[in-house]
N, C-alpha and C. Protein backbone atom coordinates (compact mmCIF):
# COMPACT_ATOMS: atom_id res chain seq x y z
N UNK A 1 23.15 -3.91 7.31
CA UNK A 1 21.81 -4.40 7.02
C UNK A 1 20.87 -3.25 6.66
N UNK A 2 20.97 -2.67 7.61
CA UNK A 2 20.19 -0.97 6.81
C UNK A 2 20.36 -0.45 5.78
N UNK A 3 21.53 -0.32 5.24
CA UNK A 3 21.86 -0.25 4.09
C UNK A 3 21.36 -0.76 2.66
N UNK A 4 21.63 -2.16 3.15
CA UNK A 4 21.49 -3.20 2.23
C UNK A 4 19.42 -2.76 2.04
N UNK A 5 18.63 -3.20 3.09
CA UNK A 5 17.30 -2.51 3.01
C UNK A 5 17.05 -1.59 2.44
N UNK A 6 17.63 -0.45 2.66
CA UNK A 6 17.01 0.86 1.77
C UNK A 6 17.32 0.72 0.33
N UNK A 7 18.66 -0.23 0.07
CA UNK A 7 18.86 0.09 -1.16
C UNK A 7 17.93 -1.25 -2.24
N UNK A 8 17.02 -2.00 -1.19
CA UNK A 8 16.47 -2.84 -1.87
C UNK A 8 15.00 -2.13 -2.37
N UNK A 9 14.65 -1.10 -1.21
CA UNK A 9 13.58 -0.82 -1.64
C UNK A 9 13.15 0.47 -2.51
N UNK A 10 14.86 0.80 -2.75
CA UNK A 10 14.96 1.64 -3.58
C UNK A 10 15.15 1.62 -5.18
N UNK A 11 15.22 0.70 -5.38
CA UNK A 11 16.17 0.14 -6.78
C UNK A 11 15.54 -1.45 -6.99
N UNK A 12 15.48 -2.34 -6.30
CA UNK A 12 14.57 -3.78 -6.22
C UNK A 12 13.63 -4.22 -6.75
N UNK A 13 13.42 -4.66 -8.21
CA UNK A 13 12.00 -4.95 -8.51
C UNK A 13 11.31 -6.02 -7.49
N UNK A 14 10.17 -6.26 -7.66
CA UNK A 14 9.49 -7.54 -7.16
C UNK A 14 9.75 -8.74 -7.37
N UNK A 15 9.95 -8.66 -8.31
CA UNK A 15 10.40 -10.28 -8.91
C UNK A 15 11.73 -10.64 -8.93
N UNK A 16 12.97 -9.41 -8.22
CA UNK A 16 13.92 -10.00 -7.63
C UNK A 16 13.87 -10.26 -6.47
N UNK A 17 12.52 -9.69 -5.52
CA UNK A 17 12.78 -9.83 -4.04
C UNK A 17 12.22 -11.26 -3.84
N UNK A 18 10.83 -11.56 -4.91
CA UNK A 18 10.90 -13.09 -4.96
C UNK A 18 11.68 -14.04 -4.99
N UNK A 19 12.49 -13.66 -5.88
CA UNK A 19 13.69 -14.39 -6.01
C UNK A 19 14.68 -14.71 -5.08
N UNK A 20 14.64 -13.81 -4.05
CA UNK A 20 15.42 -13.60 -2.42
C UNK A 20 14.60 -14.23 -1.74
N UNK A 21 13.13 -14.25 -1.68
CA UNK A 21 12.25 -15.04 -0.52
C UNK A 21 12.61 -16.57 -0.71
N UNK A 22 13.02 -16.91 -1.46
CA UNK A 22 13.51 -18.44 -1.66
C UNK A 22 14.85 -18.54 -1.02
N UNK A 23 14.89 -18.06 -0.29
CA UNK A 23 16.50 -17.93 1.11
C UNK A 23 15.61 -17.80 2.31
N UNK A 24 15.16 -18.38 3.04
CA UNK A 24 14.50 -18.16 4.67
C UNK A 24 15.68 -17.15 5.68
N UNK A 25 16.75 -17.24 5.29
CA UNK A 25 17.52 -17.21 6.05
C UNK A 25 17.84 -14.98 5.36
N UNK A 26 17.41 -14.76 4.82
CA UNK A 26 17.77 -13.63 4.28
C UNK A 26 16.25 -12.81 5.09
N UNK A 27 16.78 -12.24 5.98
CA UNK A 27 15.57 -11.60 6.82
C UNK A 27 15.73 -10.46 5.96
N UNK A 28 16.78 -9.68 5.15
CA UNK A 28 16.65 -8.54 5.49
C UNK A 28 15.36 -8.54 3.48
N UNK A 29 15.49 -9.02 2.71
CA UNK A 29 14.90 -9.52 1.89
C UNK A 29 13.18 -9.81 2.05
N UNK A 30 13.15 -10.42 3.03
CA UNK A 30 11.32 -10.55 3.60
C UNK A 30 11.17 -9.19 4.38
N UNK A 31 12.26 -8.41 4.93
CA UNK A 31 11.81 -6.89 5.84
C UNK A 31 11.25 -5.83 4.26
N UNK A 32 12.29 -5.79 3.41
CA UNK A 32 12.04 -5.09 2.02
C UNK A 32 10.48 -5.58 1.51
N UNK A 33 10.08 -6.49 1.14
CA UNK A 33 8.96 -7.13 0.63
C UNK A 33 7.56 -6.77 1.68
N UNK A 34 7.60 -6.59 2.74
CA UNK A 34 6.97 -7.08 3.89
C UNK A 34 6.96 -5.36 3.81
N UNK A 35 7.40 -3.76 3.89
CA UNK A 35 7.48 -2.80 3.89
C UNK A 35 6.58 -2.61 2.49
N UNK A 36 6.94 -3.05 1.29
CA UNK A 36 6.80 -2.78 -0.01
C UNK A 36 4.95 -2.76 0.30
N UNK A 37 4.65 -4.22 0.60
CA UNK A 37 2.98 -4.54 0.63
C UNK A 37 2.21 -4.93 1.64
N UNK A 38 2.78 -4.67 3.15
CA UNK A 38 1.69 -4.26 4.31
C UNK A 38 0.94 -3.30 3.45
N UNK A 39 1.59 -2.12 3.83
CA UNK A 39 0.43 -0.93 3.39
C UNK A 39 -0.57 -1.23 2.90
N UNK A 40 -0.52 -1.39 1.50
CA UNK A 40 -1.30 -1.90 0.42
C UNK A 40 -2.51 -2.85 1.33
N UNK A 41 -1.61 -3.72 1.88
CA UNK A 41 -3.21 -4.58 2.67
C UNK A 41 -3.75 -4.33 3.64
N UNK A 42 -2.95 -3.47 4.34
CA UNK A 42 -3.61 -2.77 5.23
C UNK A 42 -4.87 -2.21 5.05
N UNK A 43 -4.55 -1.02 3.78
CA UNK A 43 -5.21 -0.02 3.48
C UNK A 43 -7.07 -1.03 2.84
N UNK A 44 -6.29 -1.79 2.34
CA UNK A 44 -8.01 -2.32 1.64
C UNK A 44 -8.90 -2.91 2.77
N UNK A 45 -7.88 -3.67 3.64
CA UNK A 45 -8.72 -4.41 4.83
C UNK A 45 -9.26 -3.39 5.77
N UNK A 46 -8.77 -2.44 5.61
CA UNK A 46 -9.52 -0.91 6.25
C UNK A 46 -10.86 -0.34 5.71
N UNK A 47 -10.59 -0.66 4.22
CA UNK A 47 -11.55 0.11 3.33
C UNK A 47 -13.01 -1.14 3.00
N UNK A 48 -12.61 -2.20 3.86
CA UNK A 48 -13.32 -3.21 3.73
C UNK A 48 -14.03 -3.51 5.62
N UNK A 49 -14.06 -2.41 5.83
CA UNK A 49 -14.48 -2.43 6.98
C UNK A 49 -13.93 -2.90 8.29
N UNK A 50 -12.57 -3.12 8.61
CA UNK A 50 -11.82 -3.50 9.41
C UNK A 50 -10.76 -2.32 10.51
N UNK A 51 -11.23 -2.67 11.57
CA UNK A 51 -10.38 -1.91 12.78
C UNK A 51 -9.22 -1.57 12.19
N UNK A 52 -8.14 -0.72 12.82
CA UNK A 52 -6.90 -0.68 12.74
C UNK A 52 -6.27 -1.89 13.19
N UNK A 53 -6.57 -2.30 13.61
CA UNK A 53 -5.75 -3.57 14.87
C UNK A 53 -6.19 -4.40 13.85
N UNK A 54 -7.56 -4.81 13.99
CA UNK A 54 -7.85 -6.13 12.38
C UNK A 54 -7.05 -5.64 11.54
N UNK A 55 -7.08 -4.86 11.01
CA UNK A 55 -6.44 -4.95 9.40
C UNK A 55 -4.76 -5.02 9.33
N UNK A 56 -3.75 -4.91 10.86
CA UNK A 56 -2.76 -5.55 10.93
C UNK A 56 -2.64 -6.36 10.59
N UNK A 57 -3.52 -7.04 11.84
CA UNK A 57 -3.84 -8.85 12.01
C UNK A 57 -3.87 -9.74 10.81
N UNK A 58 -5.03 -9.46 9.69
CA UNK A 58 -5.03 -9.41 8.18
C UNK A 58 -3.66 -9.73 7.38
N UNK A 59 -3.11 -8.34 7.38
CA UNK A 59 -1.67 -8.27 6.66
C UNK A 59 -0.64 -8.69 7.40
N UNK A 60 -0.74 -9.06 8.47
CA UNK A 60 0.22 -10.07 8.94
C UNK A 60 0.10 -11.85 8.56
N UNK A 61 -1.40 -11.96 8.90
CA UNK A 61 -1.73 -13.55 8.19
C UNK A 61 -1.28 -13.70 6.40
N UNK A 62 -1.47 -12.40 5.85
CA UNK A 62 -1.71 -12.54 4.41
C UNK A 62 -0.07 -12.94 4.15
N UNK A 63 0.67 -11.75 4.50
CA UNK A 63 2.37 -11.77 3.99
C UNK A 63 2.57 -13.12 4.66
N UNK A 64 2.77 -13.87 5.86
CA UNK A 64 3.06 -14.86 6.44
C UNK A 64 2.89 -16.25 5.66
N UNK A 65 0.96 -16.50 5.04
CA UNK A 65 0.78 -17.44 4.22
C UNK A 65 1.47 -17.44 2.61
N UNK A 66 1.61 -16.18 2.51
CA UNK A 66 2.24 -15.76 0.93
C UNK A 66 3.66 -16.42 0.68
N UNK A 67 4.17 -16.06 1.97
CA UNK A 67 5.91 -16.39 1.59
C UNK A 67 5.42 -17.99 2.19
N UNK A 68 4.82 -18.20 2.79
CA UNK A 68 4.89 -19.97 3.05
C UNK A 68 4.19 -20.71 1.86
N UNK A 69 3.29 -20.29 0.78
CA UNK A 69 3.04 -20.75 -0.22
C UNK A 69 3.93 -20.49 -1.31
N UNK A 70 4.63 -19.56 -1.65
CA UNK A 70 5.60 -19.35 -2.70
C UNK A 70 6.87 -20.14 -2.49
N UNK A 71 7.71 -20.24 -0.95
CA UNK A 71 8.19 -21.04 -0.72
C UNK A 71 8.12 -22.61 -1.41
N UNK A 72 6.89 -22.82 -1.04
CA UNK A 72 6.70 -24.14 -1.18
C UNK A 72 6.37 -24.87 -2.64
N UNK A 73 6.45 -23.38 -3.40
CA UNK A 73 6.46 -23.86 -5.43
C UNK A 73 4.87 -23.62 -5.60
N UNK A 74 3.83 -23.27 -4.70
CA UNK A 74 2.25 -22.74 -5.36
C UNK A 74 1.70 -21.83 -5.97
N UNK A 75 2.89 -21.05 -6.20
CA UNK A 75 2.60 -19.81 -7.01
C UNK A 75 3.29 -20.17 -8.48
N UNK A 76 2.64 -20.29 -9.73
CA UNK A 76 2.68 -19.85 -10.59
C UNK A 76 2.45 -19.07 -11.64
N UNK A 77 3.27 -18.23 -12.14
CA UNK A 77 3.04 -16.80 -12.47
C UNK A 77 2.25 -16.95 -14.12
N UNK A 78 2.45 -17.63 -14.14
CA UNK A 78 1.84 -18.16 -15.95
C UNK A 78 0.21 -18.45 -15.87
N UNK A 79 -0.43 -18.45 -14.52
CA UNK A 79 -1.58 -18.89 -13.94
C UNK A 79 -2.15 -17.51 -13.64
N UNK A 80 -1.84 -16.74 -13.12
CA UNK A 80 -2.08 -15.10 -12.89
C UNK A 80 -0.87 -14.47 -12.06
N UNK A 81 -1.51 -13.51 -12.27
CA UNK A 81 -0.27 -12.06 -11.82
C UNK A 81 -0.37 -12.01 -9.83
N UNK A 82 0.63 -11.70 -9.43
CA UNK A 82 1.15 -11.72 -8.26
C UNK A 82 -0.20 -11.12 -7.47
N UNK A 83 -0.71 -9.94 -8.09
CA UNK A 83 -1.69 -9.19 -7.00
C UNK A 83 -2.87 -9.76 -6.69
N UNK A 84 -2.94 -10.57 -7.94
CA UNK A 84 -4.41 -11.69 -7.43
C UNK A 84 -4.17 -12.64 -6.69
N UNK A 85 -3.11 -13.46 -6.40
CA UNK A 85 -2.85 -13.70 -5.70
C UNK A 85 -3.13 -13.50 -4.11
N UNK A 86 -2.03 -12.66 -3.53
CA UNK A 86 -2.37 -11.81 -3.05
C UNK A 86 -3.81 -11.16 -2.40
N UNK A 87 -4.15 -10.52 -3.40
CA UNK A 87 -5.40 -10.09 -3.00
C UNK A 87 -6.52 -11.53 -2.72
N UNK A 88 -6.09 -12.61 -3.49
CA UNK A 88 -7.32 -13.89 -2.79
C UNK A 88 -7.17 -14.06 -1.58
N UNK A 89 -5.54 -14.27 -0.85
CA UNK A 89 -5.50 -14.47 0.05
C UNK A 89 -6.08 -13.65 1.92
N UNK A 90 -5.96 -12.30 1.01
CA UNK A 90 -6.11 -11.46 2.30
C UNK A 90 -8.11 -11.32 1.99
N UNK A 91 -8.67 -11.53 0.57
CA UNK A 91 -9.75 -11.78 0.70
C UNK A 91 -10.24 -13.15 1.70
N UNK A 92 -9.75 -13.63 1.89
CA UNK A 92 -9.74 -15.00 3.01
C UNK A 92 -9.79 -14.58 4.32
N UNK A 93 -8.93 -14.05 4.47
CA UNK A 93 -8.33 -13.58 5.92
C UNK A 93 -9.23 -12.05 6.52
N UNK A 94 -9.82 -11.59 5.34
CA UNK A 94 -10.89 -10.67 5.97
C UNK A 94 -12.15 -11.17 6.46
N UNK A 95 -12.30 -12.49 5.47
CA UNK A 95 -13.66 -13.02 5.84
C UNK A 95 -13.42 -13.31 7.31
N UNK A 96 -12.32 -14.23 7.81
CA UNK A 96 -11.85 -14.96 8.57
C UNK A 96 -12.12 -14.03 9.87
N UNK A 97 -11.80 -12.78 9.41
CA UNK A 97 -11.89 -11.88 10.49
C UNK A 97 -13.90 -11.27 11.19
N UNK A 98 -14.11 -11.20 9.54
CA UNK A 98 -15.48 -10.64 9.70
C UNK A 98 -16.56 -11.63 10.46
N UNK A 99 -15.63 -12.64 10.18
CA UNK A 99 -16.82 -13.59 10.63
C UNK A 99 -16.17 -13.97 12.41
N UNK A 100 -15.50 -14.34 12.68
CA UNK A 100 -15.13 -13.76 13.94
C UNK A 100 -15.48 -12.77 14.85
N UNK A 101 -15.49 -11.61 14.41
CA UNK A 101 -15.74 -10.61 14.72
C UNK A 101 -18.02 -10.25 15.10
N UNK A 102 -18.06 -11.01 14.19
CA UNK A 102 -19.63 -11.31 14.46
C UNK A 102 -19.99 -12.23 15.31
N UNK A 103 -19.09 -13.25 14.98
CA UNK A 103 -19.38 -14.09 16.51
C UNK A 103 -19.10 -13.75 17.93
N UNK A 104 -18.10 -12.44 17.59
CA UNK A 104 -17.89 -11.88 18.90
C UNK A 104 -19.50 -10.73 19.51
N UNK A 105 -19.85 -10.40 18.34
CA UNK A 105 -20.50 -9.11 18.93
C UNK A 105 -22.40 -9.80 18.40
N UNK A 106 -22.36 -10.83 18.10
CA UNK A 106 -23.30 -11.49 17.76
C UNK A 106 -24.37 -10.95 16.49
N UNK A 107 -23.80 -10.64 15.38
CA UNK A 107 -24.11 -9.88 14.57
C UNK A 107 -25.21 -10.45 13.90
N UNK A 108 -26.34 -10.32 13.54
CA UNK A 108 -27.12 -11.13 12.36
C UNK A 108 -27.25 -10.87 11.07
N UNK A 109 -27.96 -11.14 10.30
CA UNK A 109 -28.09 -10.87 8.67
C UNK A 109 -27.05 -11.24 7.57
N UNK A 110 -26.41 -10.43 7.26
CA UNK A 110 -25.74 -11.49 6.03
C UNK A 110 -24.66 -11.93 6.65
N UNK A 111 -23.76 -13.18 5.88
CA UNK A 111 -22.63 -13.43 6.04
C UNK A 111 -21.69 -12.49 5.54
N UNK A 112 -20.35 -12.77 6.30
CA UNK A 112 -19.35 -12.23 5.94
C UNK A 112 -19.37 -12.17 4.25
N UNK A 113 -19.20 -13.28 3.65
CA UNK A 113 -18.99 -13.74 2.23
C UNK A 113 -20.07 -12.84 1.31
N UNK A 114 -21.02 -12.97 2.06
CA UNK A 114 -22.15 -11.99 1.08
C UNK A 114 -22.07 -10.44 1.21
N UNK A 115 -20.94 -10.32 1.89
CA UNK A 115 -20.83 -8.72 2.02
C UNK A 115 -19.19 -8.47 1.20
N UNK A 116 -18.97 -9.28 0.92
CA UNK A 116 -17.00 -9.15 0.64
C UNK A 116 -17.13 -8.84 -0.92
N UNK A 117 -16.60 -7.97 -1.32
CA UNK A 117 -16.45 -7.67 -3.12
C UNK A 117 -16.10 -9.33 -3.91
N UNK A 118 -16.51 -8.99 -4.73
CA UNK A 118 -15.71 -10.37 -5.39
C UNK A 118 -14.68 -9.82 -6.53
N UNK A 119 -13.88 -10.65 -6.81
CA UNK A 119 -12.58 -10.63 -7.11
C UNK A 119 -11.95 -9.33 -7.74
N UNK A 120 -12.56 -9.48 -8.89
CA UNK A 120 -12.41 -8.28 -9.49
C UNK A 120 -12.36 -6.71 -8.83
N UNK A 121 -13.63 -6.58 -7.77
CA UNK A 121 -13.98 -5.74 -7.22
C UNK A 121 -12.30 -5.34 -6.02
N UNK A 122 -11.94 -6.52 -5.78
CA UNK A 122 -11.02 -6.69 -4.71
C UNK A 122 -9.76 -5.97 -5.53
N UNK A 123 -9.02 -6.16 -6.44
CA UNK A 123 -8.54 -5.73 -7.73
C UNK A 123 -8.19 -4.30 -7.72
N UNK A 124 -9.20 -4.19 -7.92
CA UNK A 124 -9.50 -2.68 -8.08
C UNK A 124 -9.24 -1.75 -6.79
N UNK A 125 -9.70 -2.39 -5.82
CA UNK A 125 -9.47 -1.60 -4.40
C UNK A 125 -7.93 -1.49 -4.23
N UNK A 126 -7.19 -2.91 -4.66
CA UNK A 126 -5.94 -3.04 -4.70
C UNK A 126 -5.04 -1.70 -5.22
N UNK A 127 -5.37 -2.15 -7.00
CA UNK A 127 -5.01 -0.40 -7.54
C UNK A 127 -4.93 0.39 -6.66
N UNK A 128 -6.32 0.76 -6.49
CA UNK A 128 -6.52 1.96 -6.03
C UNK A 128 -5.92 2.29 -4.43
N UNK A 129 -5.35 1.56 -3.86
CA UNK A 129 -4.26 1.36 -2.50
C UNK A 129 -3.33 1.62 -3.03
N UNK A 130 -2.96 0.48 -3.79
CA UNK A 130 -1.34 0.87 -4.59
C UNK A 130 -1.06 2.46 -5.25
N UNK A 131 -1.88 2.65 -5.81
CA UNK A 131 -1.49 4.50 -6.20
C UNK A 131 -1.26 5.25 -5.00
N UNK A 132 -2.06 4.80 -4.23
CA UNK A 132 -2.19 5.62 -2.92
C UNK A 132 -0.96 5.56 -2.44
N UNK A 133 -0.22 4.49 -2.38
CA UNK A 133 0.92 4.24 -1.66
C UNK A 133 2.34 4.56 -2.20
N UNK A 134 2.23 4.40 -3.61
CA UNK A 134 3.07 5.17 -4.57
C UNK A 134 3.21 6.44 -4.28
N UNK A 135 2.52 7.11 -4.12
CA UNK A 135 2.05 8.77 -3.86
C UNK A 135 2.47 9.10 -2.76
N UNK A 136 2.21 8.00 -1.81
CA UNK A 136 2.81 8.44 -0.44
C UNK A 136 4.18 8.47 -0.49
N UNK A 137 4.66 7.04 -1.24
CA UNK A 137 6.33 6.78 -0.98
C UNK A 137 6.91 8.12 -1.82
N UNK A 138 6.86 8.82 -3.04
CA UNK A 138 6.89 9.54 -4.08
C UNK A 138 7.23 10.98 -3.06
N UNK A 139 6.08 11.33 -2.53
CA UNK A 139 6.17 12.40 -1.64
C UNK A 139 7.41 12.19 -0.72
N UNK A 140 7.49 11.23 0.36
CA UNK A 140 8.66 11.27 1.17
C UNK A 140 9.96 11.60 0.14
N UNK A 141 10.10 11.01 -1.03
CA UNK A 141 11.42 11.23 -1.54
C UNK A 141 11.55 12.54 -2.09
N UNK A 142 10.54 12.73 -2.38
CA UNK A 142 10.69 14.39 -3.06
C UNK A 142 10.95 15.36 -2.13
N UNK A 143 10.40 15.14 -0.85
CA UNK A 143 10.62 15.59 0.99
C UNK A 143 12.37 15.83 1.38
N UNK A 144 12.77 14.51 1.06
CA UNK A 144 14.42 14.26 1.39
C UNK A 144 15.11 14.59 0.33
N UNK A 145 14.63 14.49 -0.95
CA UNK A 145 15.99 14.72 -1.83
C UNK A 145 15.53 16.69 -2.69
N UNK A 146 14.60 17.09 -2.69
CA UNK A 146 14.28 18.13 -3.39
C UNK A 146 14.63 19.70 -2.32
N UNK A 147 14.57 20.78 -2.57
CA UNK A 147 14.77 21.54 -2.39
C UNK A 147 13.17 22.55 -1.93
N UNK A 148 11.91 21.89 -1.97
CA UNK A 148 10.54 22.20 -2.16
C UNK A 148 10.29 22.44 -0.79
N UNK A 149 9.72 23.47 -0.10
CA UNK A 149 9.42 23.81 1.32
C UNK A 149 8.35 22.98 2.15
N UNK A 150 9.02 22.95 2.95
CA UNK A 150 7.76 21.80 3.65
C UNK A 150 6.72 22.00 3.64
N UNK A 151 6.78 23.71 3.54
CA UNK A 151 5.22 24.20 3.60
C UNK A 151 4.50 23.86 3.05
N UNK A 152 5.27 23.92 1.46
CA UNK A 152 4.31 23.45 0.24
C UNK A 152 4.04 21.75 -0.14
N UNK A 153 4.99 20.97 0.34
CA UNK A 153 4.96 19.54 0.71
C UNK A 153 3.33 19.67 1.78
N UNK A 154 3.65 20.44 2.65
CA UNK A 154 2.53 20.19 4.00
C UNK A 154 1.03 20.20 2.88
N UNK A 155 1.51 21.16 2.73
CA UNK A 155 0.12 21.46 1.68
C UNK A 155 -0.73 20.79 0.78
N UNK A 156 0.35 19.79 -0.07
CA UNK A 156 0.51 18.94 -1.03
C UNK A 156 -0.87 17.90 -0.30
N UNK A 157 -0.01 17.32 1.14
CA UNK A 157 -0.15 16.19 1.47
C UNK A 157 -1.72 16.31 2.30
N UNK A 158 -2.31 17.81 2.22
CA UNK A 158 -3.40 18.04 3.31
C UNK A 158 -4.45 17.76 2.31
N UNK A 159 -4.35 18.55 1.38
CA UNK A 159 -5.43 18.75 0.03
C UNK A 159 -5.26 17.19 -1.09
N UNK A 160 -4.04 16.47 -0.93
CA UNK A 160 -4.41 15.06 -1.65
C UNK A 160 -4.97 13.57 -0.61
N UNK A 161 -4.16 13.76 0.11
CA UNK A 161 -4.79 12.40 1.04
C UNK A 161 -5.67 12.95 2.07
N UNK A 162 -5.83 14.26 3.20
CA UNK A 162 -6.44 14.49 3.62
C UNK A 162 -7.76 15.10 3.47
N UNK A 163 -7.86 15.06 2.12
CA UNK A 163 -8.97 15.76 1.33
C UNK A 163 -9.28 17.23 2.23
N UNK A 164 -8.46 17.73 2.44
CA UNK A 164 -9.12 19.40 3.25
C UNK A 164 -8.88 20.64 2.18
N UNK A 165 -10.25 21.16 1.99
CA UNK A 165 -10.38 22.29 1.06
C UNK A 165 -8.79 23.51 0.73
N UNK A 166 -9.09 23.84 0.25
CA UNK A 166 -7.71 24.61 -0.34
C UNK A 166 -7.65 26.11 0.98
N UNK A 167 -8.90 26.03 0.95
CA UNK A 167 -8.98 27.73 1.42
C UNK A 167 -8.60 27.59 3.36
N UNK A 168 -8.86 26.61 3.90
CA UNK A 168 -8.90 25.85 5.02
C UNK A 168 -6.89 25.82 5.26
N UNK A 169 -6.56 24.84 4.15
CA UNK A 169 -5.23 24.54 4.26
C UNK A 169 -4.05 25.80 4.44
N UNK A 170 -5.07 26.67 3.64
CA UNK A 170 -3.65 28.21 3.12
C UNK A 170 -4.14 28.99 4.13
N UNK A 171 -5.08 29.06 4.77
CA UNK A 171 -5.34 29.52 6.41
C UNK A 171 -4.39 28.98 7.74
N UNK A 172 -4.36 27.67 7.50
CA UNK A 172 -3.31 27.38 8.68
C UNK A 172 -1.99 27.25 8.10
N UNK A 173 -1.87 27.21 6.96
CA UNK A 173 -0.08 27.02 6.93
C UNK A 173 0.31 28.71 6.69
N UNK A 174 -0.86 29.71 6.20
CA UNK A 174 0.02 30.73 6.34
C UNK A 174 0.57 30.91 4.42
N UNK A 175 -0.32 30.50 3.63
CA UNK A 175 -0.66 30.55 2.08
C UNK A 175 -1.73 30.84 1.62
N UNK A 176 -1.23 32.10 0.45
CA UNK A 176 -2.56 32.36 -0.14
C UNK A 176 -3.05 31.12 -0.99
N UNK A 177 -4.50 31.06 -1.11
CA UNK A 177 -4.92 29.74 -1.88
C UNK A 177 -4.20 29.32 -3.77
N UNK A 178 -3.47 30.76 -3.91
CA UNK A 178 -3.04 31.37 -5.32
C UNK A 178 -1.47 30.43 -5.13
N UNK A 179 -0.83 30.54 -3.89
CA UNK A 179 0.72 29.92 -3.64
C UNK A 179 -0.20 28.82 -3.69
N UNK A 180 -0.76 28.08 -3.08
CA UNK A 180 -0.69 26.06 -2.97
C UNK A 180 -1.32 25.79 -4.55
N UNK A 181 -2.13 26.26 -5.23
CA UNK A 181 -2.24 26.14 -6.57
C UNK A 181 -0.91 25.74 -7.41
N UNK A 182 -0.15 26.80 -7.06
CA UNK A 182 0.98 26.91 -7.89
C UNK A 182 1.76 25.47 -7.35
N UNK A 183 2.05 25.97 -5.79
CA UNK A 183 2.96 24.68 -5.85
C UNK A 183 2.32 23.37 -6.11
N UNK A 184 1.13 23.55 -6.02
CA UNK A 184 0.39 22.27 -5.96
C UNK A 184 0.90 21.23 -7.79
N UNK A 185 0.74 22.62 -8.24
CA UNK A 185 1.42 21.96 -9.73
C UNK A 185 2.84 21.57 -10.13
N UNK A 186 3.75 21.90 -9.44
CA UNK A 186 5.10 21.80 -9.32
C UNK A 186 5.06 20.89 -8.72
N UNK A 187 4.47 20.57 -7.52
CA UNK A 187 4.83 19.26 -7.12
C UNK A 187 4.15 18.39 -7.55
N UNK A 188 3.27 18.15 -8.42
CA UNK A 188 2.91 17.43 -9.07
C UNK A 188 3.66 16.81 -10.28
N UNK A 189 4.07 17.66 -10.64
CA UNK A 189 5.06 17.80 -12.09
C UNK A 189 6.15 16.90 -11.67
N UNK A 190 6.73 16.85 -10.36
CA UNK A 190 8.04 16.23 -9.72
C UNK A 190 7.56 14.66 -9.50
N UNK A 191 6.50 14.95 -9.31
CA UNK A 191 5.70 13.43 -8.30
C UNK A 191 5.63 12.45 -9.28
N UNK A 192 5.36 13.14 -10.67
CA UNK A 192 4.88 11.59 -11.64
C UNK A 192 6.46 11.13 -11.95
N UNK A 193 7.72 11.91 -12.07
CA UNK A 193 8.53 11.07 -12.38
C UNK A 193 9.16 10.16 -11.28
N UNK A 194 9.14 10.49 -9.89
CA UNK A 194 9.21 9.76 -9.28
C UNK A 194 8.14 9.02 -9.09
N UNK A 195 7.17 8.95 -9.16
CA UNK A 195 6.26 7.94 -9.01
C UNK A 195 6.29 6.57 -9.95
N UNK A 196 6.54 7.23 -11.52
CA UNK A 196 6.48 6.20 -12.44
C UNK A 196 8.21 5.03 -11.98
N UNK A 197 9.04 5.68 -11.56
CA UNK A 197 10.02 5.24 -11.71
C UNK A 197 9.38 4.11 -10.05
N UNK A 198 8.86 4.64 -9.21
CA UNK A 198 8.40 3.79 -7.91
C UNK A 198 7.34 2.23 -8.47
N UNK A 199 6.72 2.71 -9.37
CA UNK A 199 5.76 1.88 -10.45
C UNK A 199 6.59 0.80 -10.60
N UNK A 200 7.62 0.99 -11.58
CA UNK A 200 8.31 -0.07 -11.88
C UNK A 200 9.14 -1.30 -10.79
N UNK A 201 8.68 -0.95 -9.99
CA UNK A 201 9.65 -1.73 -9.03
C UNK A 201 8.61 -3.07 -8.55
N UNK A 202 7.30 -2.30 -8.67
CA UNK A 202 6.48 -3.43 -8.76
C UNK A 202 5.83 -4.40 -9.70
N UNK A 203 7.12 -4.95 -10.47
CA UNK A 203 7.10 -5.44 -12.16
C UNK A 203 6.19 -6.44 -11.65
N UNK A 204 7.02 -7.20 -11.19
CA UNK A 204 5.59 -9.01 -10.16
C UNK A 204 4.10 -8.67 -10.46
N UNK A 205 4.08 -7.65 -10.24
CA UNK A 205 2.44 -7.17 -9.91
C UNK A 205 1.54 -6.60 -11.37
């Protein structure tokens, strides 16, 4: 079964794992799918103002209603693309939360709804998760299969997602700011072909 997993989420477009969610009985098929786009909803229901713990909660309701509506024949792809989808639903499930969450702490002024992006806006946050997450997955493989020092991986990963200045980073790892430049471009150079090739897997979308 492990096996079979890694090699789905290695090689697997989307629109074959769809094609597997129409088997209930194929767990290891909803584990691949369910890895592929937590993140992704995680990350927006975060960026949309939600706890760590909410924005589980979120991407657990979202994937759960997704495969119980696709299941059931409500998704058609000729109607729009998978991520709007998607993204309507967990736009639901944030409100669901926000507004909860105000009734807990007795919040006043606007509603949830009048504070939530609208669609488009939601979209876009999406993208902009999804690169994020590309980048992340991109890095681990370049980590396991390349020959590139962790150092300069460490480095990579401080100055792109952790946003920490260059001069800061080559202070604690023990690099002049002149080495993470350099590698910074080398591993960059490595990252888009694995990245583009990570791209494609999310054809559905």
């Amino acid at each position: 079964m492990d096996d079979r997993y890694r090699e789905l989420l290695r090689t697997t477009t989307t629109t074959s794992l769809l094609e597997g969610l129409f088997n209930p009985d194929d767990e290891v098929v909803w584990q691949a799918f369910d890895t592929r786009y937590r993140p992704i909803i995680i990350a927006v229901a975060r960026r949309l103002g939600l706890t760590g713990s909410d924005a589980e909660d979120v991407a657990q309701e979202t994937l759960i209603q997704f495969v119980r509506d696709y299941r059931a024949g409500r998704y058609q792809r000729e109607r729009g693309r998978l991520r709007g989808w998607i993204v309507g639903i967990a736009r639901h499930r944030v409100i669901d939360m926000q507004r909860s969450r105000g009734r807990r702490k007795e919040v006043p002024g606007a509603t949830a709804m009048e504070r939530m992006p609208q669609d488009n806006e939601m979209e876009k946050l999406w993208d902009e998760e999804l690169d994020r997450s590309i980048l992340r997955q991109a890095v681990e493989e370049l980590r396991k299969t390349t020959k590139t020092s962790e150092k300069s991986i460490s480095a990579f990963e401080q100055i792109v997602f952790d946003r920490r200045p260059v001069n800061a980073v080559a202070e604690d790892l023990g690099m002049t700011p002149h080495d993470i430049y350099v590698s910074r471009s080398r591993i960059t150079m490595r990252l888009r072909e694995i990245a583009e090739r990570l791209r494609n897997l999310y054809e559905a979308d």
